[in-house]
N, C-alpha and C. Protein backbone atom coordinates (compact mmCIF):
# COMPACT_ATOMS: atom_id res chain seq x y z
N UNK A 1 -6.11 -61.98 -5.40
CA UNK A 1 -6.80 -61.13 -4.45
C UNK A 1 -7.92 -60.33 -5.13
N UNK A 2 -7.82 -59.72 -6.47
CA UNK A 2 -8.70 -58.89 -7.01
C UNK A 2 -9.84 -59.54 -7.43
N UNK A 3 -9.39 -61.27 -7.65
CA UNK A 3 -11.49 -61.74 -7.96
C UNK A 3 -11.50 -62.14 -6.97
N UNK A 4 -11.23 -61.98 -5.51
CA UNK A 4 -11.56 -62.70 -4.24
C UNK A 4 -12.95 -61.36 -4.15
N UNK A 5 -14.61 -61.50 -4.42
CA UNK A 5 -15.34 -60.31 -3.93
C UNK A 5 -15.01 -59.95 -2.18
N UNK A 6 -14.96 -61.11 -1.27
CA UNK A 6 -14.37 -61.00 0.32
C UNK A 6 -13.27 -59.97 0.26
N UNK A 7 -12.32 -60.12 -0.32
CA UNK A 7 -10.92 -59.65 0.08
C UNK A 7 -11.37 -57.78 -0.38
N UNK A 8 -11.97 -57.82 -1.68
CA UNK A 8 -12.15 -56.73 -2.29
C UNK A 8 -12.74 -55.75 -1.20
N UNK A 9 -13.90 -56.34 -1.12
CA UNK A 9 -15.20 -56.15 0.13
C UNK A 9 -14.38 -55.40 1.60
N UNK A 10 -13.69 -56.35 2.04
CA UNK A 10 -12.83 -56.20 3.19
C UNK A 10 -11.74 -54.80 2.75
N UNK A 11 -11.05 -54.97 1.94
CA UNK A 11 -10.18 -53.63 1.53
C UNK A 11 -10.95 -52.44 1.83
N UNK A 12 -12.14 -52.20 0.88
CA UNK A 12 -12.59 -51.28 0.68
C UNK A 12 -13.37 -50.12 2.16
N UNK A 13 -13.66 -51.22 2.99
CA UNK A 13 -13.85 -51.13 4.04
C UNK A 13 -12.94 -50.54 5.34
N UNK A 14 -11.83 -51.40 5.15
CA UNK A 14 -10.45 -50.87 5.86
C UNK A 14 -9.98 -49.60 4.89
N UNK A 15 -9.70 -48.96 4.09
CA UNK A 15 -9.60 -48.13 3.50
C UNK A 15 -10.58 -47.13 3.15
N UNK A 16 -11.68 -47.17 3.23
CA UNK A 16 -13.01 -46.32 3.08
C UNK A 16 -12.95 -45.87 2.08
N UNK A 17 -12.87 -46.51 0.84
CA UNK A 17 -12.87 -46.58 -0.21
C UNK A 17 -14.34 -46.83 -0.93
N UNK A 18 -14.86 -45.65 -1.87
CA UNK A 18 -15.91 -45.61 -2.43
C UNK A 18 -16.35 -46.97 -3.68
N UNK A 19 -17.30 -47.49 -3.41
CA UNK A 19 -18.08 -48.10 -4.71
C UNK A 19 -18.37 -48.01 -5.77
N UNK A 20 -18.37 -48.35 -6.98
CA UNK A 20 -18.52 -48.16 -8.08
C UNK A 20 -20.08 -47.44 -7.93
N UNK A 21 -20.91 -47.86 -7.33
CA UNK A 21 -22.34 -47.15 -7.44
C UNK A 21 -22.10 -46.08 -6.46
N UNK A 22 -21.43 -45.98 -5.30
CA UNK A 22 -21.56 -44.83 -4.24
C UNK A 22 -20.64 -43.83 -5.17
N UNK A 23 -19.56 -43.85 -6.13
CA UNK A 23 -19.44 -42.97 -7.15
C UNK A 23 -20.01 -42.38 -8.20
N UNK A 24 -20.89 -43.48 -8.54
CA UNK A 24 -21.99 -43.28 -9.66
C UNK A 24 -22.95 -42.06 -9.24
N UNK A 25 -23.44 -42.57 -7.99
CA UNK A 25 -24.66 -41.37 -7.39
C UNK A 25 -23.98 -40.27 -6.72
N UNK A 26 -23.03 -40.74 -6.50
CA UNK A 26 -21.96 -38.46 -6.26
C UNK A 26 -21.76 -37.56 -7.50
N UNK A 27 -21.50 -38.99 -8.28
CA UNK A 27 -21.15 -37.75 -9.67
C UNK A 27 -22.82 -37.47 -10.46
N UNK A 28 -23.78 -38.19 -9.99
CA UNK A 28 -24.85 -37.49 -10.78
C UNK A 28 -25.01 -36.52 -9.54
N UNK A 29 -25.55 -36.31 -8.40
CA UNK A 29 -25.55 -35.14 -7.66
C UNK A 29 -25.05 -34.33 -7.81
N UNK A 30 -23.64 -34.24 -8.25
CA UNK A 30 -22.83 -33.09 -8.41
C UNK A 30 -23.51 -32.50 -9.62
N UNK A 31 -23.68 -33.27 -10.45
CA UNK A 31 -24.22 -33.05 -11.66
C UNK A 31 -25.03 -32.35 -12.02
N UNK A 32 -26.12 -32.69 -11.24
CA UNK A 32 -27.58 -32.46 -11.37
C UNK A 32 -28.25 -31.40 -10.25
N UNK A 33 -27.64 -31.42 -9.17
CA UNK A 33 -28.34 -30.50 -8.11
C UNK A 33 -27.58 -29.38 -7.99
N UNK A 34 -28.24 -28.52 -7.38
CA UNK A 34 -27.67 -27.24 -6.70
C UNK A 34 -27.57 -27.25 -5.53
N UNK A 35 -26.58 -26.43 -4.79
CA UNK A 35 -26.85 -26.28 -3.13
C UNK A 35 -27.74 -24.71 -2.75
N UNK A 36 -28.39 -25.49 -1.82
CA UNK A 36 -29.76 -24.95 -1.43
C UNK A 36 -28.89 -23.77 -0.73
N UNK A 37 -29.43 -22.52 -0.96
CA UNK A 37 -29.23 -21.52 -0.60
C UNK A 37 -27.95 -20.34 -1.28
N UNK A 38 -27.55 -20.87 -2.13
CA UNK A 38 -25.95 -20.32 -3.00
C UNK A 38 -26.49 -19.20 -3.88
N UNK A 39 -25.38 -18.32 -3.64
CA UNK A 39 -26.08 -16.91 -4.33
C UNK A 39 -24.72 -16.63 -5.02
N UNK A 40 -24.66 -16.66 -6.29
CA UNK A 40 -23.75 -16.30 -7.01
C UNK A 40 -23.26 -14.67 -6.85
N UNK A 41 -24.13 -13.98 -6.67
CA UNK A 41 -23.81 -12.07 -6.07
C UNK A 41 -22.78 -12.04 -5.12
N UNK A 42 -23.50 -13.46 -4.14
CA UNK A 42 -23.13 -12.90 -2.71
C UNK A 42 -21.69 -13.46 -3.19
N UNK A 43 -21.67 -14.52 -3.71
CA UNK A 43 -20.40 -15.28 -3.30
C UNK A 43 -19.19 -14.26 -3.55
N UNK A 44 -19.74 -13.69 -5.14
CA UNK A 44 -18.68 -12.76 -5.90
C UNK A 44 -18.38 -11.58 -4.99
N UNK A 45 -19.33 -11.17 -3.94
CA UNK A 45 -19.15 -9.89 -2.99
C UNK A 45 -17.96 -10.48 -2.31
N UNK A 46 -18.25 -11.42 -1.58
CA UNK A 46 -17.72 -12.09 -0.23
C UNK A 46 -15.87 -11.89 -1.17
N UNK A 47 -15.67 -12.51 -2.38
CA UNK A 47 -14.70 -12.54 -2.78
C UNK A 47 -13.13 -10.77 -3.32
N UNK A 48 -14.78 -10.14 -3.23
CA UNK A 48 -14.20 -8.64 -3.68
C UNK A 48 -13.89 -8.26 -2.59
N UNK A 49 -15.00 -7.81 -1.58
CA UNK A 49 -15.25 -7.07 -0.34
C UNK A 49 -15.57 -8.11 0.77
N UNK A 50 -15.02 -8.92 1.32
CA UNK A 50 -15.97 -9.46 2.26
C UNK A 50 -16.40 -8.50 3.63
N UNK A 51 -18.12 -8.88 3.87
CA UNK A 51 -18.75 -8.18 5.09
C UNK A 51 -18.90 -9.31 6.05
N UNK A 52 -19.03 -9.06 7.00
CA UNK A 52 -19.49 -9.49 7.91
C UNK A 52 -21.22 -9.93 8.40
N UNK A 53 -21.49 -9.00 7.49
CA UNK A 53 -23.50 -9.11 7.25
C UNK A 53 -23.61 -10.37 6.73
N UNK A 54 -23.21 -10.69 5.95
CA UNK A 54 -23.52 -11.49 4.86
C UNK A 54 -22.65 -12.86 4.28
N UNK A 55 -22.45 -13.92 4.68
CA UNK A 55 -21.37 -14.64 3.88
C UNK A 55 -22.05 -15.45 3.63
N UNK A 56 -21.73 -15.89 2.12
CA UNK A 56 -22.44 -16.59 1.18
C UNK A 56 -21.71 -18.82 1.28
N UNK A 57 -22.33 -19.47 0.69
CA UNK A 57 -21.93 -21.02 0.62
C UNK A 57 -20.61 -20.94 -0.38
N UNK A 58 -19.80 -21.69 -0.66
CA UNK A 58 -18.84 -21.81 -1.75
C UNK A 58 -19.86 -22.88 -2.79
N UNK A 59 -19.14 -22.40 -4.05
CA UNK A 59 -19.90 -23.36 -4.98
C UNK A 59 -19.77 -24.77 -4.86
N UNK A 60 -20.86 -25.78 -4.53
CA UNK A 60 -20.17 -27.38 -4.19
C UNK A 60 -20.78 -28.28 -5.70
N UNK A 61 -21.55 -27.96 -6.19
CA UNK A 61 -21.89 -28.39 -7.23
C UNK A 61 -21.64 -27.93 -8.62
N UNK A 62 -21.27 -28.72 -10.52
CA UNK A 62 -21.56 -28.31 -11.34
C UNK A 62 -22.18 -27.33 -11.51
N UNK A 63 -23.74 -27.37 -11.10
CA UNK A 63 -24.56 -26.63 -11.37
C UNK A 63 -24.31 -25.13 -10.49
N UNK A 64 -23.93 -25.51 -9.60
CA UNK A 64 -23.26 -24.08 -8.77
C UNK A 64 -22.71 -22.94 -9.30
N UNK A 65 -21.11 -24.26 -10.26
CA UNK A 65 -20.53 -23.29 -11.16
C UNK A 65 -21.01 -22.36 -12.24
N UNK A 66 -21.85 -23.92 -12.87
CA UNK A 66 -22.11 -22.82 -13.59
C UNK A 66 -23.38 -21.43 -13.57
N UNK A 67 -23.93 -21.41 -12.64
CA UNK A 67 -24.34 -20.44 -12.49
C UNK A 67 -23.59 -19.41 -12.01
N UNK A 68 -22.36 -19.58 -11.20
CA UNK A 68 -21.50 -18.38 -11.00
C UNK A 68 -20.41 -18.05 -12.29
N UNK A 69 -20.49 -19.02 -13.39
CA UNK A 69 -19.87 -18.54 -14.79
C UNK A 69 -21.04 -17.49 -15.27
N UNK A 70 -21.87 -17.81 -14.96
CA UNK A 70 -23.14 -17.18 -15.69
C UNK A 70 -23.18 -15.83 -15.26
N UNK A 71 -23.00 -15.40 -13.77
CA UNK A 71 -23.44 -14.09 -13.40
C UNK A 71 -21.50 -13.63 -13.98
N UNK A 72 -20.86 -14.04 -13.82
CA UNK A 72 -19.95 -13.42 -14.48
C UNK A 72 -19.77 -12.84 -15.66
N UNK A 73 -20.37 -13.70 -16.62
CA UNK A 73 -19.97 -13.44 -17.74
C UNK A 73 -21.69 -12.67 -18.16
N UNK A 74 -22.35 -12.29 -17.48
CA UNK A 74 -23.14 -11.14 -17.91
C UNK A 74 -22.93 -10.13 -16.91
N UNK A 75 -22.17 -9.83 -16.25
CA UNK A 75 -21.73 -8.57 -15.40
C UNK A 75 -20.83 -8.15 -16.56
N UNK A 76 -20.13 -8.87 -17.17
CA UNK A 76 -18.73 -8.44 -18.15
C UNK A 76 -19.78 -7.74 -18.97
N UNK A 77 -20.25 -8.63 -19.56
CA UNK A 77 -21.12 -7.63 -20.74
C UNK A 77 -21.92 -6.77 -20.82
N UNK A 78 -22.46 -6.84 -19.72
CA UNK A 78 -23.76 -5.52 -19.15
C UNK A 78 -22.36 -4.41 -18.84
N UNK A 79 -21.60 -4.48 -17.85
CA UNK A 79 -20.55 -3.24 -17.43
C UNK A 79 -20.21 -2.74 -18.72
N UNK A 80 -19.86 -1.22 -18.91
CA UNK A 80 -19.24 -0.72 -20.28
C UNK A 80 -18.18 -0.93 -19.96
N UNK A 81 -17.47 -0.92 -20.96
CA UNK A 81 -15.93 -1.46 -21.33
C UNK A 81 -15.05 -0.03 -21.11
């Protein structure tokens, strides 16, 4: 069944099961982009205090994170101890 490309083809289909390339190009997106509009402040507010004014995206990308590692770990060090 596994060198049948038909049978493979057909599985993947009935199962909605991702491609070796439709995986390839998620994990560079994740990788590589940001989501448009993500505010690392807001997110960290929303998580302390949430308002109602204001609610921020959740991080969906790498690059998301690490920009919300980033405002973290210079709030730590800017705040006095």
């Amino acid at each position: 069944m596994a060198k049948n490309p038909e049978i493979r083809q057909q599985i993947t289909q009935e199962y909605g099961l991702k491609t070796g390339d439709e995986i390839k190009q998620q994990v560079q997106t994740l990788t590589t982009g940001t989501t448009v509009g993500f505010d690392p402040k807001a997110f960290l507010d929303e998580l302390g205090v949430p308002t109602s004014e204001k609610k921020s995206t959740r991080p969906a990308t790498i690059q998301d994170l690490k920009n919300l590692t980033r405002s973290l770990l210079s709030e730590k060090f800017q705040s006095p101890a």
